[in-house]
C-alpha atoms as a PDB file:
ATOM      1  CA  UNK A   1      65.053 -47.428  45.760  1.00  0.00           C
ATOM      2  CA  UNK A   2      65.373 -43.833  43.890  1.00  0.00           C
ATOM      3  CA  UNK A   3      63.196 -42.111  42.172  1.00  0.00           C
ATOM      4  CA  UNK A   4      61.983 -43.429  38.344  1.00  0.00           C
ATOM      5  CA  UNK A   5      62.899 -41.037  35.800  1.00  0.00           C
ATOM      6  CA  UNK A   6      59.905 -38.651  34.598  1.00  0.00           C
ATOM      7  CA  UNK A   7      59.386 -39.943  31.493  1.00  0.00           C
ATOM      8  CA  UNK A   8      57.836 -42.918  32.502  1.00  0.00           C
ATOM      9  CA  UNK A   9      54.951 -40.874  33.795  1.00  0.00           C
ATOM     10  CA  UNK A  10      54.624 -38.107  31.166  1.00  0.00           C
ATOM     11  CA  UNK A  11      51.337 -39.809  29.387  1.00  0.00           C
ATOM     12  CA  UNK A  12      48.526 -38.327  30.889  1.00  0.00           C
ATOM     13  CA  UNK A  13      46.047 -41.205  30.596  1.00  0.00           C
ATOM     14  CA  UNK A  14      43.323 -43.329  32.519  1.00  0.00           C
ATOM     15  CA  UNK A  15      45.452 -45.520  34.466  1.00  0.00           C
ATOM     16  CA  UNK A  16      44.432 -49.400  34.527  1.00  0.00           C
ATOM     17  CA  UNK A  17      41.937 -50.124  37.612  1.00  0.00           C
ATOM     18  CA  UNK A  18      42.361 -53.738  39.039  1.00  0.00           C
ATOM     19  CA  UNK A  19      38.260 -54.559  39.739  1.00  0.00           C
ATOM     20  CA  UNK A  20      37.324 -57.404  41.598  1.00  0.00           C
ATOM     21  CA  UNK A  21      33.719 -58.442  41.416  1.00  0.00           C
ATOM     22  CA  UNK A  22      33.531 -60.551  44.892  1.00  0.00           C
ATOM     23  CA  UNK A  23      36.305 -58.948  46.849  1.00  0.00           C
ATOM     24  CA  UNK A  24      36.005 -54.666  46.436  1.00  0.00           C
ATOM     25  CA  UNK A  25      38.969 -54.505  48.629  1.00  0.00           C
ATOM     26  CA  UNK A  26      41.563 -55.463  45.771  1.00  0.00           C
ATOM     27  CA  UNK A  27      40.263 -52.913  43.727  1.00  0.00           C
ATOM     28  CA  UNK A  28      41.231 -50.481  46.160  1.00  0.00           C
ATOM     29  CA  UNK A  29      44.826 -48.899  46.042  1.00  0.00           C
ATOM     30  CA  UNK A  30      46.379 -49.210  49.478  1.00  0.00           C
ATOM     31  CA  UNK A  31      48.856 -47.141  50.689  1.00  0.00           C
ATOM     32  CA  UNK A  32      49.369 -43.782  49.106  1.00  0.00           C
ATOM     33  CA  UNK A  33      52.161 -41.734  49.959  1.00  0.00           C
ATOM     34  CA  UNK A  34      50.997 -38.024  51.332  1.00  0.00           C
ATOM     35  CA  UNK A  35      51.885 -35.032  48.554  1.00  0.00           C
ATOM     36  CA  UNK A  36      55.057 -33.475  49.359  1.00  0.00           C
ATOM     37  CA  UNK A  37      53.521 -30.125  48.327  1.00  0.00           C
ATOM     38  CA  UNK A  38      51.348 -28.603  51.290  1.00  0.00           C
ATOM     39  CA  UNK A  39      51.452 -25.416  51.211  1.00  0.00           C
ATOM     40  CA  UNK A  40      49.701 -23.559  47.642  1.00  0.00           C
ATOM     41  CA  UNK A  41      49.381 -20.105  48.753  1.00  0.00           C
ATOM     42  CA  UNK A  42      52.351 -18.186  50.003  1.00  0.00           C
ATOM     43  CA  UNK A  43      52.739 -14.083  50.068  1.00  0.00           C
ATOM     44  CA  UNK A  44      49.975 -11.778  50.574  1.00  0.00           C
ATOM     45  CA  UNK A  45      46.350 -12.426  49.295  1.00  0.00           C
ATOM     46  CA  UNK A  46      44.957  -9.012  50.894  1.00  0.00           C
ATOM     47  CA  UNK A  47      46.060  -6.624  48.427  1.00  0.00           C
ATOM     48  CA  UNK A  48      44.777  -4.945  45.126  1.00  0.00           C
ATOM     49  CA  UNK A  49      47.191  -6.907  42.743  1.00  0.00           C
ATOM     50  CA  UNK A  50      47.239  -4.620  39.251  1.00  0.00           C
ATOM     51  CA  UNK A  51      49.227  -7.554  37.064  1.00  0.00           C
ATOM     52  CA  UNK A  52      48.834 -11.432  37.026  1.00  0.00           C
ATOM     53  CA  UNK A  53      51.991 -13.954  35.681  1.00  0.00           C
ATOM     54  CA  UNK A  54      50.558 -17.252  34.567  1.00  0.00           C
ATOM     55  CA  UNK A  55      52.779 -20.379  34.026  1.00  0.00           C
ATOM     56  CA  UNK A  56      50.297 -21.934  31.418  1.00  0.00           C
ATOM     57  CA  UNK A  57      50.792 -26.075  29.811  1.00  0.00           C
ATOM     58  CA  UNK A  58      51.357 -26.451  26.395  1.00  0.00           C
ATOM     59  CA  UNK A  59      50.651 -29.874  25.873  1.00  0.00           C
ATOM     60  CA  UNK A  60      48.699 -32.625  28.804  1.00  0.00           C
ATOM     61  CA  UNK A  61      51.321 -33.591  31.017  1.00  0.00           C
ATOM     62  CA  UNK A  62      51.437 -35.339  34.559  1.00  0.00           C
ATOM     63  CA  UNK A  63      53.508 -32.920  37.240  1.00  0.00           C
ATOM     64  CA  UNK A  64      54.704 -35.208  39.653  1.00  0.00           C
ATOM     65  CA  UNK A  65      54.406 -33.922  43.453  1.00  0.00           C
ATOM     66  CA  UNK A  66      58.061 -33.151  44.266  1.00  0.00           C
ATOM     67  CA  UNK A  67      58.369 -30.895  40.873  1.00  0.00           C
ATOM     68  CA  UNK A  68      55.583 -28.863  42.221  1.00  0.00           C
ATOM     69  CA  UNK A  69      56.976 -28.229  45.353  1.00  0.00           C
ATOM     70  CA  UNK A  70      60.832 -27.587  43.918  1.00  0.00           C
ATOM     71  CA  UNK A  71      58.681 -24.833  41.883  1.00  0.00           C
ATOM     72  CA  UNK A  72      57.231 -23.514  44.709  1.00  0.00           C
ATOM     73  CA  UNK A  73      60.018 -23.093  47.110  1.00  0.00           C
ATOM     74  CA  UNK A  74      61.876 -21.576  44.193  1.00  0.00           C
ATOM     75  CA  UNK A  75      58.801 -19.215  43.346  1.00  0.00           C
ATOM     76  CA  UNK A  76      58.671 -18.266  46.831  1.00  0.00           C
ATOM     77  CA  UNK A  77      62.233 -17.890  47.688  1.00  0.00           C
ATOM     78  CA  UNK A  78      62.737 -15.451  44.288  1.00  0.00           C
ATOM     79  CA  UNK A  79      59.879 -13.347  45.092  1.00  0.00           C
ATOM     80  CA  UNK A  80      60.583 -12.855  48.160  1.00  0.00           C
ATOM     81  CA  UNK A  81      63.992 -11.619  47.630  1.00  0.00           C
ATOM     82  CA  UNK A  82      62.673  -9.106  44.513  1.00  0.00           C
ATOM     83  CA  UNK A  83      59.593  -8.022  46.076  1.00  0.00           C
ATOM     84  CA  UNK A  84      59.366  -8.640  49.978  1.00  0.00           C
ATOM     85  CA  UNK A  85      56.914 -10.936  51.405  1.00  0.00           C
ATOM     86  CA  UNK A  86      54.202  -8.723  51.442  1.00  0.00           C
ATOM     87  CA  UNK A  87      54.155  -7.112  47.482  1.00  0.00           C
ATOM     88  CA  UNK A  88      53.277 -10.902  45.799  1.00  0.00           C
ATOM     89  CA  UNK A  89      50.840 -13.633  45.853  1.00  0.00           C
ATOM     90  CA  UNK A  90      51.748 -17.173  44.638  1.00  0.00           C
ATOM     91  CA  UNK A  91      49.182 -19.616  43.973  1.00  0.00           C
ATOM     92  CA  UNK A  92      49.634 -22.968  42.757  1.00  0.00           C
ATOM     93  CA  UNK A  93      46.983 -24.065  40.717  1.00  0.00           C
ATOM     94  CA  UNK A  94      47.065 -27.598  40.549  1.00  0.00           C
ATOM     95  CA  UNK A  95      46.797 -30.703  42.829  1.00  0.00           C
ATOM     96  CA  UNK A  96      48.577 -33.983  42.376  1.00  0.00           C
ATOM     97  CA  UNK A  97      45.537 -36.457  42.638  1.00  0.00           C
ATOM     98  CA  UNK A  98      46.822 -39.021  40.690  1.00  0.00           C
ATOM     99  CA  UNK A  99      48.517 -42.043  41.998  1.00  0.00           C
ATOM    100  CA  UNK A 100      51.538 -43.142  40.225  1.00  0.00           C
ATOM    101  CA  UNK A 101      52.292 -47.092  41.047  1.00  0.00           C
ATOM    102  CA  UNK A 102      55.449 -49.220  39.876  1.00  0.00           C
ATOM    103  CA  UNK A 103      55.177 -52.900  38.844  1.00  0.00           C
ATOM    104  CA  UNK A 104      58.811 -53.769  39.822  1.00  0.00           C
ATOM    105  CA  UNK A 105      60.356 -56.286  39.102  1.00  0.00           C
ATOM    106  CA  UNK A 106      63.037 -58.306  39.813  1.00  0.00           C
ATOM    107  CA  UNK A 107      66.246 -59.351  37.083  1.00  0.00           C
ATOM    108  CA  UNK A 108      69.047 -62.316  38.068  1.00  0.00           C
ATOM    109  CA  UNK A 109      68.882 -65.945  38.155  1.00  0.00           C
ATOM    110  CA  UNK A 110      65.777 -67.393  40.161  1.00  0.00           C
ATOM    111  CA  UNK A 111      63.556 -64.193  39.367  1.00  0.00           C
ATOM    112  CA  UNK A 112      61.104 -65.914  37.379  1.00  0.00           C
ATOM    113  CA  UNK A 113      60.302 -67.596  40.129  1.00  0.00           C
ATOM    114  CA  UNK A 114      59.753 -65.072  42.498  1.00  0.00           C
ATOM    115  CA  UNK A 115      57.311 -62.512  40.305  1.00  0.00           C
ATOM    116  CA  UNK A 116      54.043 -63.098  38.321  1.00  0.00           C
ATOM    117  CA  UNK A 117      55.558 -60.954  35.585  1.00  0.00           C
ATOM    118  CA  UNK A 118      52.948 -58.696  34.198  1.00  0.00           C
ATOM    119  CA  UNK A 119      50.019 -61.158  34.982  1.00  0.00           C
ATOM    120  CA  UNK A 120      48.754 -59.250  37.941  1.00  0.00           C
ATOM    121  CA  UNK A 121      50.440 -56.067  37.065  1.00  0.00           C
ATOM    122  CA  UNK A 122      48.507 -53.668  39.200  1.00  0.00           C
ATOM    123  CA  UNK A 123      52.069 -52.345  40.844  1.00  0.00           C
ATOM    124  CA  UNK A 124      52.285 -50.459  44.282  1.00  0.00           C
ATOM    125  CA  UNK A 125      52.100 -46.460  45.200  1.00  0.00           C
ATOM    126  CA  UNK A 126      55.557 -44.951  44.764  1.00  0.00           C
ATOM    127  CA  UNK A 127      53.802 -41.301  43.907  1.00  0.00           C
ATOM    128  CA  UNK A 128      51.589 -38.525  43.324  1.00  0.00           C
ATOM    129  CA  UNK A 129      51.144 -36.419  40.403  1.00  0.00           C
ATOM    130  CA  UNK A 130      48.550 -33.409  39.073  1.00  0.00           C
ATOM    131  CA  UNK A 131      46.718 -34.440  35.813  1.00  0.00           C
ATOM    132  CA  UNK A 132      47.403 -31.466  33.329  1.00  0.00           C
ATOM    133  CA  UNK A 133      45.641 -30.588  30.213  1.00  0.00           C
ATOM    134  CA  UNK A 134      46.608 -28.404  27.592  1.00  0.00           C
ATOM    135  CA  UNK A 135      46.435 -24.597  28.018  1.00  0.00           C
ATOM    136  CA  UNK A 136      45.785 -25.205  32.347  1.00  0.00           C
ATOM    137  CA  UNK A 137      47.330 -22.621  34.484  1.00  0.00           C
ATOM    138  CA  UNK A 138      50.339 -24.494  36.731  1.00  0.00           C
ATOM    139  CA  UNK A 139      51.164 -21.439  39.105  1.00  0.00           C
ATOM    140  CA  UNK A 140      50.017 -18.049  39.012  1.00  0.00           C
ATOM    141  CA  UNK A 141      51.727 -14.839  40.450  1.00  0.00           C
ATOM    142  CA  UNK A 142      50.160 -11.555  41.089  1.00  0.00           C
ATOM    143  CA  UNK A 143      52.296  -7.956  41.784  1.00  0.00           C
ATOM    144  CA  UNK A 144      51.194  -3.993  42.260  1.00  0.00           C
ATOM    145  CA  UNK A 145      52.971  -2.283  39.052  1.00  0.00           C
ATOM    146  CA  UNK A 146      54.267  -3.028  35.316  1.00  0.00           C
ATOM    147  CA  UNK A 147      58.154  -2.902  36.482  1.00  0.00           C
ATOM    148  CA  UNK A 148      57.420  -5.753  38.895  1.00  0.00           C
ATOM    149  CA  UNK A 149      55.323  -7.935  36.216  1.00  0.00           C
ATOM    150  CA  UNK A 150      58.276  -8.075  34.256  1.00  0.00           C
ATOM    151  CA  UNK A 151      60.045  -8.984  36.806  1.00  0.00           C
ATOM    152  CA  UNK A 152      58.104 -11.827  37.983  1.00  0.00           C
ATOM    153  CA  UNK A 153      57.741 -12.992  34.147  1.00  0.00           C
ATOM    154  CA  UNK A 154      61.386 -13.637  34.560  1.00  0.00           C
ATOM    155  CA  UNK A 155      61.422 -15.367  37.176  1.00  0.00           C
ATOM    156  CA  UNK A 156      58.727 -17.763  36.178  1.00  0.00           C
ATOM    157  CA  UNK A 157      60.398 -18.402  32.794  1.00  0.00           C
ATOM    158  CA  UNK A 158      63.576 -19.284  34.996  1.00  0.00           C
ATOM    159  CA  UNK A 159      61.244 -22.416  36.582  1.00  0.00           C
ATOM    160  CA  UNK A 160      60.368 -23.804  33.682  1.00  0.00           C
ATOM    161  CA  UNK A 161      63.335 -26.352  33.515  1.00  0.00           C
ATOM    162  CA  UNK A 162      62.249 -27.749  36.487  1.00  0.00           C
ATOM    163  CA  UNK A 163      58.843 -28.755  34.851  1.00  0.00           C
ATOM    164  CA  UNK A 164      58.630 -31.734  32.547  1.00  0.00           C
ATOM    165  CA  UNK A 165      57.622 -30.874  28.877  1.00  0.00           C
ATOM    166  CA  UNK A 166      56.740 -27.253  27.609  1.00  0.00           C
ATOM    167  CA  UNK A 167      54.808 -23.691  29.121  1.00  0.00           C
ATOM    168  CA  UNK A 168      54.387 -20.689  28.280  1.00  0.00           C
ATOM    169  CA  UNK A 169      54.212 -17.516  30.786  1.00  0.00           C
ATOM    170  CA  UNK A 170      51.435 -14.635  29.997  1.00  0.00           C
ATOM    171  CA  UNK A 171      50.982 -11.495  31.973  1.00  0.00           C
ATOM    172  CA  UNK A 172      47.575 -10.445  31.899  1.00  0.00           C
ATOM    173  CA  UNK A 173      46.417  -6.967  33.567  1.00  0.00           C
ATOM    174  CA  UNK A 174      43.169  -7.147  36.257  1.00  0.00           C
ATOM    175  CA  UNK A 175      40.831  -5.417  36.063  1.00  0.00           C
ATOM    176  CA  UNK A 176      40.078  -3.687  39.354  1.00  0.00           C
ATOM    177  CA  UNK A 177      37.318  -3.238  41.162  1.00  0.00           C
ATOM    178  CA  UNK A 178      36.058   0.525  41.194  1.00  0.00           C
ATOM    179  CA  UNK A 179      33.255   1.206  43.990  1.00  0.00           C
ATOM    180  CA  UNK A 180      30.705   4.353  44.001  1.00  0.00           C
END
C-alpha cells in the first residue's frame, strides 16, 4: 500500500477519539509507526552564531514525518557543502506527535460484506505528523557572517517545495552576549 496523498491530511484539527466507557483499551490507538525523523540537531551548536534563518508557517498545517526528514537531509546535505560541517547549526523545530490513521476500505463485488463502512470508522496508524500553527518556526539555521545568511536564506527558500502549503524565511540578527 503507498503512501496517501498530502492533502488528505492538510486540516490541522482535533482528530475523532473512539472512547469506550467499559473497555479503556479500545480507546487506545495501537500500533504507531516510529517517526522517520530522528535526528533534529545536526552541525555545530558550540559556536557564537551572529545570524539566524527561520523557515516560518503561514497558515496551520500538519507536516507529515517523512517531509520533515526529506527537509532535513536536504538542509544538512546543502550546508554542509556551502559552509563545512562545523560553520552551521540546523535545528528542527517541530515534532510529529500526531497520529495520522486510514479507514480503508475495500471497492469490488462482495465488499459490503466484508467492511462496516464508516460505522466504526476509527481507521488504523499509517503515520505521524507535527501539528503546525500559523506563524511557528519549522527549521531554523544559524551562520557566523552576513555573506553566509544570505546564503543559507537561499537555501531554505529552495526547501520549501518539499513542504505542503506556504512559509516564509526571515533572517534575524542575535544579539550576542558581551561579558565584563
Amino acid at each position: 500500500m503507498g503512501l496517501r496523498p498530502a492533502r488528505c491530511y492538510r486540516k490541522v484539527e482535533r482528530p475523532y477519539t473512539r472512547t469506550a466507557k467499559r473497555r479503556v483499551r479500545k480507546a487506545l490507538v495501537k500500533g504507531v509507526p516510529d517517526p522517520r525523523i530522528r535526528i533534529f540537531d545536526m552541525g555545530n551548536p558550540k559556536k557564537e552564531y551572529k545570524y539566524e534563518i527561520r523557515l516560518i508557517a503561514e497558515q496551520p498545517v500538519q507536516i507529515r514525518h517523512n517531509a520533515l526528514e526529506a527537509i532535513r537531509i536536504f538542509l544538512n546535505k546543502k550546508m554542509d557543502k556551502a559552509f563545512g560541517k562545523e560553520n552551521y547549526w540546523l535545528k528542527i523545530r517541530v515534532y510529529p506527535h500526531h497520529v495520522l490513521r486510514e479507514n480503508a476500505l475495500l471497492t469490488g463485488a462482495g465488499a459490503d460484506r466484508l467492511q462496516t463502512g464508516m460505522k466504526h470508522a476509527f481507521g488504523r496508524p499509517i503515520g505521524r505528523a507535527a501539528q503546525v500553527s500559523k506563524g511557528q518556526i519549522v527549521a531554523s539555521v544559524r551562520v557566523l557572517d552576513k555573506k553566509n545568511a544570505e546564503k543559507a536564506r537561499q537555501i531554505m527558500k529552495s526547501v520549501t517545495p518539499k513542504l505542503p502549503l506556504g512559509y516564509r524565511v526571515e533572517v534575524v540578527e542575535l544579539a550576542t552576549a558581551t561579558s565584563n
